[in-house]
PDB file of N, CA and C in Angstrom:
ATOM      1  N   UNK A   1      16.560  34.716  27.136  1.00  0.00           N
ATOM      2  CA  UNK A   1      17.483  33.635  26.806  1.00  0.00           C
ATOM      3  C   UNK A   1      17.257  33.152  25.366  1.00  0.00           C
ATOM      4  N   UNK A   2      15.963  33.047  25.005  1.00  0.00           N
ATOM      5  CA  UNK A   2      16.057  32.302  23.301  1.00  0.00           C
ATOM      6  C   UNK A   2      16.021  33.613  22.618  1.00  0.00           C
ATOM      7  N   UNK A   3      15.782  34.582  22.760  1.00  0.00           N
ATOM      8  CA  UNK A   3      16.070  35.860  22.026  1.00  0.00           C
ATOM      9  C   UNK A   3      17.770  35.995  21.594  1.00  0.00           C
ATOM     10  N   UNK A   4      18.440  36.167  22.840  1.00  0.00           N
ATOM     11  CA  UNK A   4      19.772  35.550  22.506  1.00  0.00           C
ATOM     12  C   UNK A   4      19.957  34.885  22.174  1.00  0.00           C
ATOM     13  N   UNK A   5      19.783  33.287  22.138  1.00  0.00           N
ATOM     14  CA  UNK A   5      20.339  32.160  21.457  1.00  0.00           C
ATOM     15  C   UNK A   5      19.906  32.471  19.777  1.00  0.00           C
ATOM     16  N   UNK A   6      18.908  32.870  19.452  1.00  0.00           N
ATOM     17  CA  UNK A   6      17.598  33.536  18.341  1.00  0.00           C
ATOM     18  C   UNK A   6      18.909  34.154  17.317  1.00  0.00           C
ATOM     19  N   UNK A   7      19.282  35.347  18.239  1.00  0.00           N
ATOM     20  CA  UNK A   7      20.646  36.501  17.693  1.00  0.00           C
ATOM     21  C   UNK A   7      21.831  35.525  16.780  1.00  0.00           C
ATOM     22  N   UNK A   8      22.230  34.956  18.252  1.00  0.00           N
ATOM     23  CA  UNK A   8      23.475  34.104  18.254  1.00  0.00           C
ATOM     24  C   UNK A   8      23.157  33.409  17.017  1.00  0.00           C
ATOM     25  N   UNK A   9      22.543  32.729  16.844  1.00  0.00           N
ATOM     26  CA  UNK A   9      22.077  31.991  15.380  1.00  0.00           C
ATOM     27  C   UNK A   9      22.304  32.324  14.138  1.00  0.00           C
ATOM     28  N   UNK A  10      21.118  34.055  14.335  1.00  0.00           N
ATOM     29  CA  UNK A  10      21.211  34.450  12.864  1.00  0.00           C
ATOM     30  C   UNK A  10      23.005  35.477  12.207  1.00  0.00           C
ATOM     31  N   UNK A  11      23.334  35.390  13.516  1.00  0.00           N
ATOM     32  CA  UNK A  11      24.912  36.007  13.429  1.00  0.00           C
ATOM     33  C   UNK A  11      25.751  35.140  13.147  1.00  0.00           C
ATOM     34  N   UNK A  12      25.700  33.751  13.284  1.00  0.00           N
ATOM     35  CA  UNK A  12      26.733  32.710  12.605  1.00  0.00           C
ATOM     36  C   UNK A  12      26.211  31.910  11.325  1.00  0.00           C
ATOM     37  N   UNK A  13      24.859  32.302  10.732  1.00  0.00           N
ATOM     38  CA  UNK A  13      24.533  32.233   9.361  1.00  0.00           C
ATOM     39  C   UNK A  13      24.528  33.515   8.672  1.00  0.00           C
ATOM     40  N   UNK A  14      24.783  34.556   9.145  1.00  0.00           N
ATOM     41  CA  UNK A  14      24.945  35.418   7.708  1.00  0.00           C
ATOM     42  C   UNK A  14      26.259  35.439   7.377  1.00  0.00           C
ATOM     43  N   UNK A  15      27.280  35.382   7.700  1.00  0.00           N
ATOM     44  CA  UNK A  15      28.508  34.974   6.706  1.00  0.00           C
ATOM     45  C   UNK A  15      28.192  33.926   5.573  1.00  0.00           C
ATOM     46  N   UNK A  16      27.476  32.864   6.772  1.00  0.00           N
ATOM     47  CA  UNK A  16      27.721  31.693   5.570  1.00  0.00           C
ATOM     48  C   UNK A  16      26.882  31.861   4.154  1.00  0.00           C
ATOM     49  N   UNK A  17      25.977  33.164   4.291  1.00  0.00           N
ATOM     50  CA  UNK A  17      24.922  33.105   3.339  1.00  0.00           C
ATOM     51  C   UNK A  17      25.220  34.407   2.533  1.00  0.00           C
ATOM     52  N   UNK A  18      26.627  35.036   3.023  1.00  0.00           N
ATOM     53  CA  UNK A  18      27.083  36.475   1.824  1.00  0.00           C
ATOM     54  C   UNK A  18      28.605  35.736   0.959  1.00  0.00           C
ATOM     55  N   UNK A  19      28.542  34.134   1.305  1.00  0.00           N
ATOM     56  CA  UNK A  19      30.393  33.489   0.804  1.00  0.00           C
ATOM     57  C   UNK A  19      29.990  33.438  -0.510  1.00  0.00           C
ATOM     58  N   UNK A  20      30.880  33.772  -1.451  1.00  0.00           N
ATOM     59  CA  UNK A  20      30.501  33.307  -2.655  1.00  0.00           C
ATOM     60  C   UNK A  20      32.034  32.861  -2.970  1.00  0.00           C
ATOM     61  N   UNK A  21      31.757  31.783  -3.983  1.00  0.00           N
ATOM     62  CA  UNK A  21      33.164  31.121  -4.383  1.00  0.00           C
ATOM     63  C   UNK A  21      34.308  31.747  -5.562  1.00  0.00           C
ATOM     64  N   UNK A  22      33.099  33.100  -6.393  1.00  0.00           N
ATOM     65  CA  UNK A  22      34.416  33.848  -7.061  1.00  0.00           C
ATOM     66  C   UNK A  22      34.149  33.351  -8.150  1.00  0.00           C
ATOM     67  N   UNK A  23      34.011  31.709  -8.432  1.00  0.00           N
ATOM     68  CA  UNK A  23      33.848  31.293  -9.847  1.00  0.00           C
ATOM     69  C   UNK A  23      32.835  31.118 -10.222  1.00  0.00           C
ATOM     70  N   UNK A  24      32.727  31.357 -11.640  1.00  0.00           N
ATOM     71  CA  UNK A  24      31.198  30.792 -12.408  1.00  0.00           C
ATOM     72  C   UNK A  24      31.297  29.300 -12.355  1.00  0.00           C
ATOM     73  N   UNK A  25      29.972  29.022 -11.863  1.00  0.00           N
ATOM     74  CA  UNK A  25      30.221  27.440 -12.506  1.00  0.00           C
ATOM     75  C   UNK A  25      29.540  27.154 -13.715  1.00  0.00           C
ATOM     76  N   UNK A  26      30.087  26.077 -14.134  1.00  0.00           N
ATOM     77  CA  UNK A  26      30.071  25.463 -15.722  1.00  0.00           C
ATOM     78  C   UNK A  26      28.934  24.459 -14.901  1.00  0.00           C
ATOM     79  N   UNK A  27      28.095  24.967 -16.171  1.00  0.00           N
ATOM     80  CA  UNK A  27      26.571  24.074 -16.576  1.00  0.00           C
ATOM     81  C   UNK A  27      26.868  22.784 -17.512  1.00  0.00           C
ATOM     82  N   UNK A  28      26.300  22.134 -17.032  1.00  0.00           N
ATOM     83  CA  UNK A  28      26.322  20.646 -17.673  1.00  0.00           C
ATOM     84  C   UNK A  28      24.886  20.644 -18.544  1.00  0.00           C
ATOM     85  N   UNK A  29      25.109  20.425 -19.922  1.00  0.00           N
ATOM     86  CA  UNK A  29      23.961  19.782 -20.573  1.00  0.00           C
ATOM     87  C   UNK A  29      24.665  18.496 -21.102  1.00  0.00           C
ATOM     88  N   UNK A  30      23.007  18.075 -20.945  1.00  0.00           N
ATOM     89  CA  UNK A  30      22.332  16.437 -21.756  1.00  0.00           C
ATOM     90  C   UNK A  30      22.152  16.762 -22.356  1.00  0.00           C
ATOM     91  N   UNK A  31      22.326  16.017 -23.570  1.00  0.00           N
ATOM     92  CA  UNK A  31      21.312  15.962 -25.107  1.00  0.00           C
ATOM     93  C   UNK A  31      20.512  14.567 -25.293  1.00  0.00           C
ATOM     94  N   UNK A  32      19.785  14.654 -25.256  1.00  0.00           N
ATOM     95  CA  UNK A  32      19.005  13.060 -25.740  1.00  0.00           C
ATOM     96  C   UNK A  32      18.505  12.930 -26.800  1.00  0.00           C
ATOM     97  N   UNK A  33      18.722  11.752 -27.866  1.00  0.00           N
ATOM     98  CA  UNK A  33      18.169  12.184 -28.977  1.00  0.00           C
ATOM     99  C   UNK A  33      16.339  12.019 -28.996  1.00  0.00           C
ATOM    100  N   UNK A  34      15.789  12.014 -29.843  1.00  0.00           N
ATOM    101  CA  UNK A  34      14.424  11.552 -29.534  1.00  0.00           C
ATOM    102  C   UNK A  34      14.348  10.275 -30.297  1.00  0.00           C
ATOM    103  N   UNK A  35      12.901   9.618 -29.084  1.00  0.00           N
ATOM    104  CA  UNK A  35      13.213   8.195 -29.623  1.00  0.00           C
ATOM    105  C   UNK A  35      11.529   7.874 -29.998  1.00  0.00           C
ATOM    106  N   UNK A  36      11.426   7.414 -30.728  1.00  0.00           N
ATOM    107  CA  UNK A  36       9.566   7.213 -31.226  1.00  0.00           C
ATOM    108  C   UNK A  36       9.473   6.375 -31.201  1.00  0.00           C
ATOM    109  N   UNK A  37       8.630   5.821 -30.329  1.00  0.00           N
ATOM    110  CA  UNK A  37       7.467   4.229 -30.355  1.00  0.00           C
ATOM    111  C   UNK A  37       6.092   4.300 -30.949  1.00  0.00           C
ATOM    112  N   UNK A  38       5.967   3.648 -31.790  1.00  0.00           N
ATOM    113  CA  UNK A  38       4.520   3.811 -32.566  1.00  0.00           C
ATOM    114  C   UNK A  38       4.184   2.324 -32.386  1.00  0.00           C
ATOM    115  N   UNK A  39       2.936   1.921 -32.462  1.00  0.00           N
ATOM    116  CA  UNK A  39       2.285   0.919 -32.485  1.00  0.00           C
ATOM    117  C   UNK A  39       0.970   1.512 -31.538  1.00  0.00           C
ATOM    118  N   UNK A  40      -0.098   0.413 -31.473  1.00  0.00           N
ATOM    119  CA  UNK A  40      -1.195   0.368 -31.343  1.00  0.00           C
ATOM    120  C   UNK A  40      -1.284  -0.489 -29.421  1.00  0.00           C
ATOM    121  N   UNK A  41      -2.231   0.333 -29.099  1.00  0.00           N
ATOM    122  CA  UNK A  41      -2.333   0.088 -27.795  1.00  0.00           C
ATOM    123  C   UNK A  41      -3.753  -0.696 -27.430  1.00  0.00           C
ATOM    124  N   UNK A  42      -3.264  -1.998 -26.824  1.00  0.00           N
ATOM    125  CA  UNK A  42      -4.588  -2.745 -26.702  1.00  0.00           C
ATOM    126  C   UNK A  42      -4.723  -2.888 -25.523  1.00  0.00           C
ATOM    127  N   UNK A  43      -6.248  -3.175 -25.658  1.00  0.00           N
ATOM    128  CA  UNK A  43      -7.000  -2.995 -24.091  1.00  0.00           C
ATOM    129  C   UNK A  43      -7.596  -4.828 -24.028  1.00  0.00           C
ATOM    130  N   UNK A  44      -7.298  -5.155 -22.887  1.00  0.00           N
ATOM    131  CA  UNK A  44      -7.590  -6.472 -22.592  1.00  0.00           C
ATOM    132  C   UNK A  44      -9.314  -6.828 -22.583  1.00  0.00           C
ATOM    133  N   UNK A  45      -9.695  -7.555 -22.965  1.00  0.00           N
ATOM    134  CA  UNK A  45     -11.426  -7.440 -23.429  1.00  0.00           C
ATOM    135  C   UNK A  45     -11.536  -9.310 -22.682  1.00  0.00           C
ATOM    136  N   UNK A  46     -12.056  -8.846 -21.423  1.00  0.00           N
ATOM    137  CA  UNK A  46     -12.266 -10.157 -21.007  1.00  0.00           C
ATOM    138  C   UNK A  46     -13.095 -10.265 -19.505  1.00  0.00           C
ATOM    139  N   UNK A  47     -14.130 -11.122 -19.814  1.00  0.00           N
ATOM    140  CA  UNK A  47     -15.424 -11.003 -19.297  1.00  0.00           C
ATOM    141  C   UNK A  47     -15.685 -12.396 -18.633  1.00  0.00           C
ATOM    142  N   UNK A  48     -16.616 -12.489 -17.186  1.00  0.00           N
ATOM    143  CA  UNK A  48     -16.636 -13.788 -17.162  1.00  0.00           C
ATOM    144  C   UNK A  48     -18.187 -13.655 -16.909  1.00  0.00           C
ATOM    145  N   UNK A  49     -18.561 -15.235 -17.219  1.00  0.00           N
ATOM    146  CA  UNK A  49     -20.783 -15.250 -17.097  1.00  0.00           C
ATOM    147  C   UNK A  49     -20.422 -16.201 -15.799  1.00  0.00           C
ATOM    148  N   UNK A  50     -20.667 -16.316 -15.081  1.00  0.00           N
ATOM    149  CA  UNK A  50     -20.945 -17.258 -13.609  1.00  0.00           C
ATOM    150  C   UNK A  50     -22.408 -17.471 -12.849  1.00  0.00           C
ATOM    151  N   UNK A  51     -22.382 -18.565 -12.934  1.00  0.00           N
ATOM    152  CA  UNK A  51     -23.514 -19.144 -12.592  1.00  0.00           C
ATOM    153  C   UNK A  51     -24.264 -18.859 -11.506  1.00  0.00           C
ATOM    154  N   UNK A  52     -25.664 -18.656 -11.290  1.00  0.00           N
ATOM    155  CA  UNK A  52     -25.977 -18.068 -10.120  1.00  0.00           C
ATOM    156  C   UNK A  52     -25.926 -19.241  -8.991  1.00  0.00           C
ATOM    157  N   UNK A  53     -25.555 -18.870  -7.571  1.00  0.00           N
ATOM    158  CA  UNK A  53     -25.533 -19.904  -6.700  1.00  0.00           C
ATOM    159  C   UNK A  53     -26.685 -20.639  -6.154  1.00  0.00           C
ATOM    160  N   UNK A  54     -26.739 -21.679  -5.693  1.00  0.00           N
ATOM    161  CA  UNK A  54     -28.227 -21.905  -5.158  1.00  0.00           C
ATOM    162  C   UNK A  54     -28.277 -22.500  -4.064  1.00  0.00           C
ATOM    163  N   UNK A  55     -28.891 -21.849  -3.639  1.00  0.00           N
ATOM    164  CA  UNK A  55     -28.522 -21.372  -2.153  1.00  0.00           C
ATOM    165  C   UNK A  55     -29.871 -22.672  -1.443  1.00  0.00           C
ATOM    166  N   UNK A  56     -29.339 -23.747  -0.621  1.00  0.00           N
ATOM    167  CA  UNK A  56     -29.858 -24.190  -0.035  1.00  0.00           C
ATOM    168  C   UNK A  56     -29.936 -24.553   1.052  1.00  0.00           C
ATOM    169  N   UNK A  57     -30.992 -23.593   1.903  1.00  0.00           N
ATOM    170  CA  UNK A  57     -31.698 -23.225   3.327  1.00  0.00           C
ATOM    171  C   UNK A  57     -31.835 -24.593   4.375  1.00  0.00           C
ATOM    172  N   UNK A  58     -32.408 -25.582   3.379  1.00  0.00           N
ATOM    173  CA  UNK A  58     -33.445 -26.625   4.327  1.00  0.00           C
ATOM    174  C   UNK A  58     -32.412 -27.262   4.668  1.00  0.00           C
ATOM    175  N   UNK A  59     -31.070 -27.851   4.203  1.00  0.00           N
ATOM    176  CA  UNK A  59     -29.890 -28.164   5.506  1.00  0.00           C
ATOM    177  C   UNK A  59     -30.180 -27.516   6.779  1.00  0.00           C
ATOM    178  N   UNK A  60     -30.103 -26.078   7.114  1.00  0.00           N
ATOM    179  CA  UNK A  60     -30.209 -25.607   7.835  1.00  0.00           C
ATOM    180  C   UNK A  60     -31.440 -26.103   9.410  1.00  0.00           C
ATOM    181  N   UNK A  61     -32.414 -26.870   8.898  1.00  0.00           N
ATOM    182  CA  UNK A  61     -33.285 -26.871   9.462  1.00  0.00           C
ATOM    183  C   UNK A  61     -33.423 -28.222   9.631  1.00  0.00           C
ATOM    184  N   UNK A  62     -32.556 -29.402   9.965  1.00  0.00           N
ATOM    185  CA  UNK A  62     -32.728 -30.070  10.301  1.00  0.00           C
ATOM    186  C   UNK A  62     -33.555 -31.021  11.640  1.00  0.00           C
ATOM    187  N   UNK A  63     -34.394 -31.655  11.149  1.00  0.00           N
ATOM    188  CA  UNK A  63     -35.990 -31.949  11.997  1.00  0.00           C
ATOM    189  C   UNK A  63     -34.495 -33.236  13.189  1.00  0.00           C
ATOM    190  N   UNK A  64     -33.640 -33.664  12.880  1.00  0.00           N
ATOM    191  CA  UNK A  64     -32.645 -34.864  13.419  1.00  0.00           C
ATOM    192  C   UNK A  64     -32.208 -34.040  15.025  1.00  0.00           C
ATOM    193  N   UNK A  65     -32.159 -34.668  16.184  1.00  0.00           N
ATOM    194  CA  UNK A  65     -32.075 -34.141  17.574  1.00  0.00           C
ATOM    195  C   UNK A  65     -30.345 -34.739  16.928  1.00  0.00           C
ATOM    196  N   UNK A  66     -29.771 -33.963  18.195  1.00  0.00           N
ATOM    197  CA  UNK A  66     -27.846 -34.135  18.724  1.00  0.00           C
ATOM    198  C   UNK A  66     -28.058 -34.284  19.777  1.00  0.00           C
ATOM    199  N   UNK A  67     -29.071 -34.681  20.636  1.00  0.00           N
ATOM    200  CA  UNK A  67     -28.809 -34.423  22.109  1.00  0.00           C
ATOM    201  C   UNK A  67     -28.089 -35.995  22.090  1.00  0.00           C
ATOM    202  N   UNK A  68     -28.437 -37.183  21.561  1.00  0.00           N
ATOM    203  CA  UNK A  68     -28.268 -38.584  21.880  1.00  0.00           C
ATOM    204  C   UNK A  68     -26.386 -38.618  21.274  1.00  0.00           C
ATOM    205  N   UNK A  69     -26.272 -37.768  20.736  1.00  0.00           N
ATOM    206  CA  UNK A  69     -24.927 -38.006  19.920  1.00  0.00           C
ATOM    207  C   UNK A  69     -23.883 -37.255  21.279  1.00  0.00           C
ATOM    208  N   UNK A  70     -24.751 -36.589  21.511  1.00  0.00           N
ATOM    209  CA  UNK A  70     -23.678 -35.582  22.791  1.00  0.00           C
ATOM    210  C   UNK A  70     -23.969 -36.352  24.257  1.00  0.00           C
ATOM    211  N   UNK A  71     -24.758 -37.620  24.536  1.00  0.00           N
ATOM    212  CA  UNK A  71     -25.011 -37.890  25.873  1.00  0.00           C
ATOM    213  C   UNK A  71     -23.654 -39.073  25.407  1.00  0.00           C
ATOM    214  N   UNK A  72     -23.932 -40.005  24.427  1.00  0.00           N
ATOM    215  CA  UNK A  72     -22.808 -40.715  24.156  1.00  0.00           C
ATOM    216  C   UNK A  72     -21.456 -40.571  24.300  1.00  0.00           C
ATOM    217  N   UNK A  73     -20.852 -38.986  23.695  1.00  0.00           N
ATOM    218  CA  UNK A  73     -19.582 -39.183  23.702  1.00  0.00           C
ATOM    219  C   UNK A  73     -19.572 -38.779  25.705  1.00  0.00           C
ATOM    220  N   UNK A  74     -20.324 -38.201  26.264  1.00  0.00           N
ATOM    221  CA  UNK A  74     -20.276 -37.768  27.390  1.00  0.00           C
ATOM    222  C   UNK A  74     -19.821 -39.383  28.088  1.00  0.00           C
ATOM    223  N   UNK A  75     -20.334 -40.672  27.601  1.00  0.00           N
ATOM    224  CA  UNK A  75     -20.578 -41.355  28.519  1.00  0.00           C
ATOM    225  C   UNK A  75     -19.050 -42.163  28.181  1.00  0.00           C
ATOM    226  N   UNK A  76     -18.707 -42.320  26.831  1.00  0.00           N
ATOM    227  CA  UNK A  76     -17.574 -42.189  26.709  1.00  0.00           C
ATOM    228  C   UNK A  76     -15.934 -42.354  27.113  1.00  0.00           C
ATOM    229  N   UNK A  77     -15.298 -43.477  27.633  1.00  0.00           N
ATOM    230  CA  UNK A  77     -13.782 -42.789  28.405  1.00  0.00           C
ATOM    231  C   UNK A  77     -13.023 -42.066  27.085  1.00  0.00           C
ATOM    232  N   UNK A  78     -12.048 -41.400  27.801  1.00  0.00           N
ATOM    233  CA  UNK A  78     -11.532 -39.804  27.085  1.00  0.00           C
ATOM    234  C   UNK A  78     -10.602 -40.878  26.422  1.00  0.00           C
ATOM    235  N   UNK A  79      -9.831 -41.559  27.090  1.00  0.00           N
ATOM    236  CA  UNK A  79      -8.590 -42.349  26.671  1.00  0.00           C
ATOM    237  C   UNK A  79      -8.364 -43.976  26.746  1.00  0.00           C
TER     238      UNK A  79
END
């Protein structure tokens, strides 16, 4: 079956691929003239110094309990 369909195929593209139209066709040219840009090409020169961060830990380690701050709102009405 696709052997035939395969056939069938290449038998209704070879006409279309021996048609020729008989005429030459006419080539189209462009002409462009030439165009020159001269000048000087600059490169952006720009740098930044930034300060080193300083990094401070001992927030982190606060000796202060939350348990009394969290029994409060517990005791709390919502509304």
């Amino acid at each position: 079956m696709r052997t035939l369909l395969a056939l069938l195929m290449i038998a209704a593209a070879a006409p279309a691929l021996g048609q020729d139209s008989g005429t030459p066709k006419k080539k189209k040219v462009i002409r462009l003239d030439a165009l020159t840009v001269e000048g000087k090409i600059q490169k952006p020169q720009a740098f930044y110094i930034l300060q080193r961060s300083n990094l401070n830990f001992e927030e982190l380690n606060k000796p202060e309990s939350f348990v009394p701050k969290v029994v409060q709102s517990v005791d709390k009405q919502p509304f």
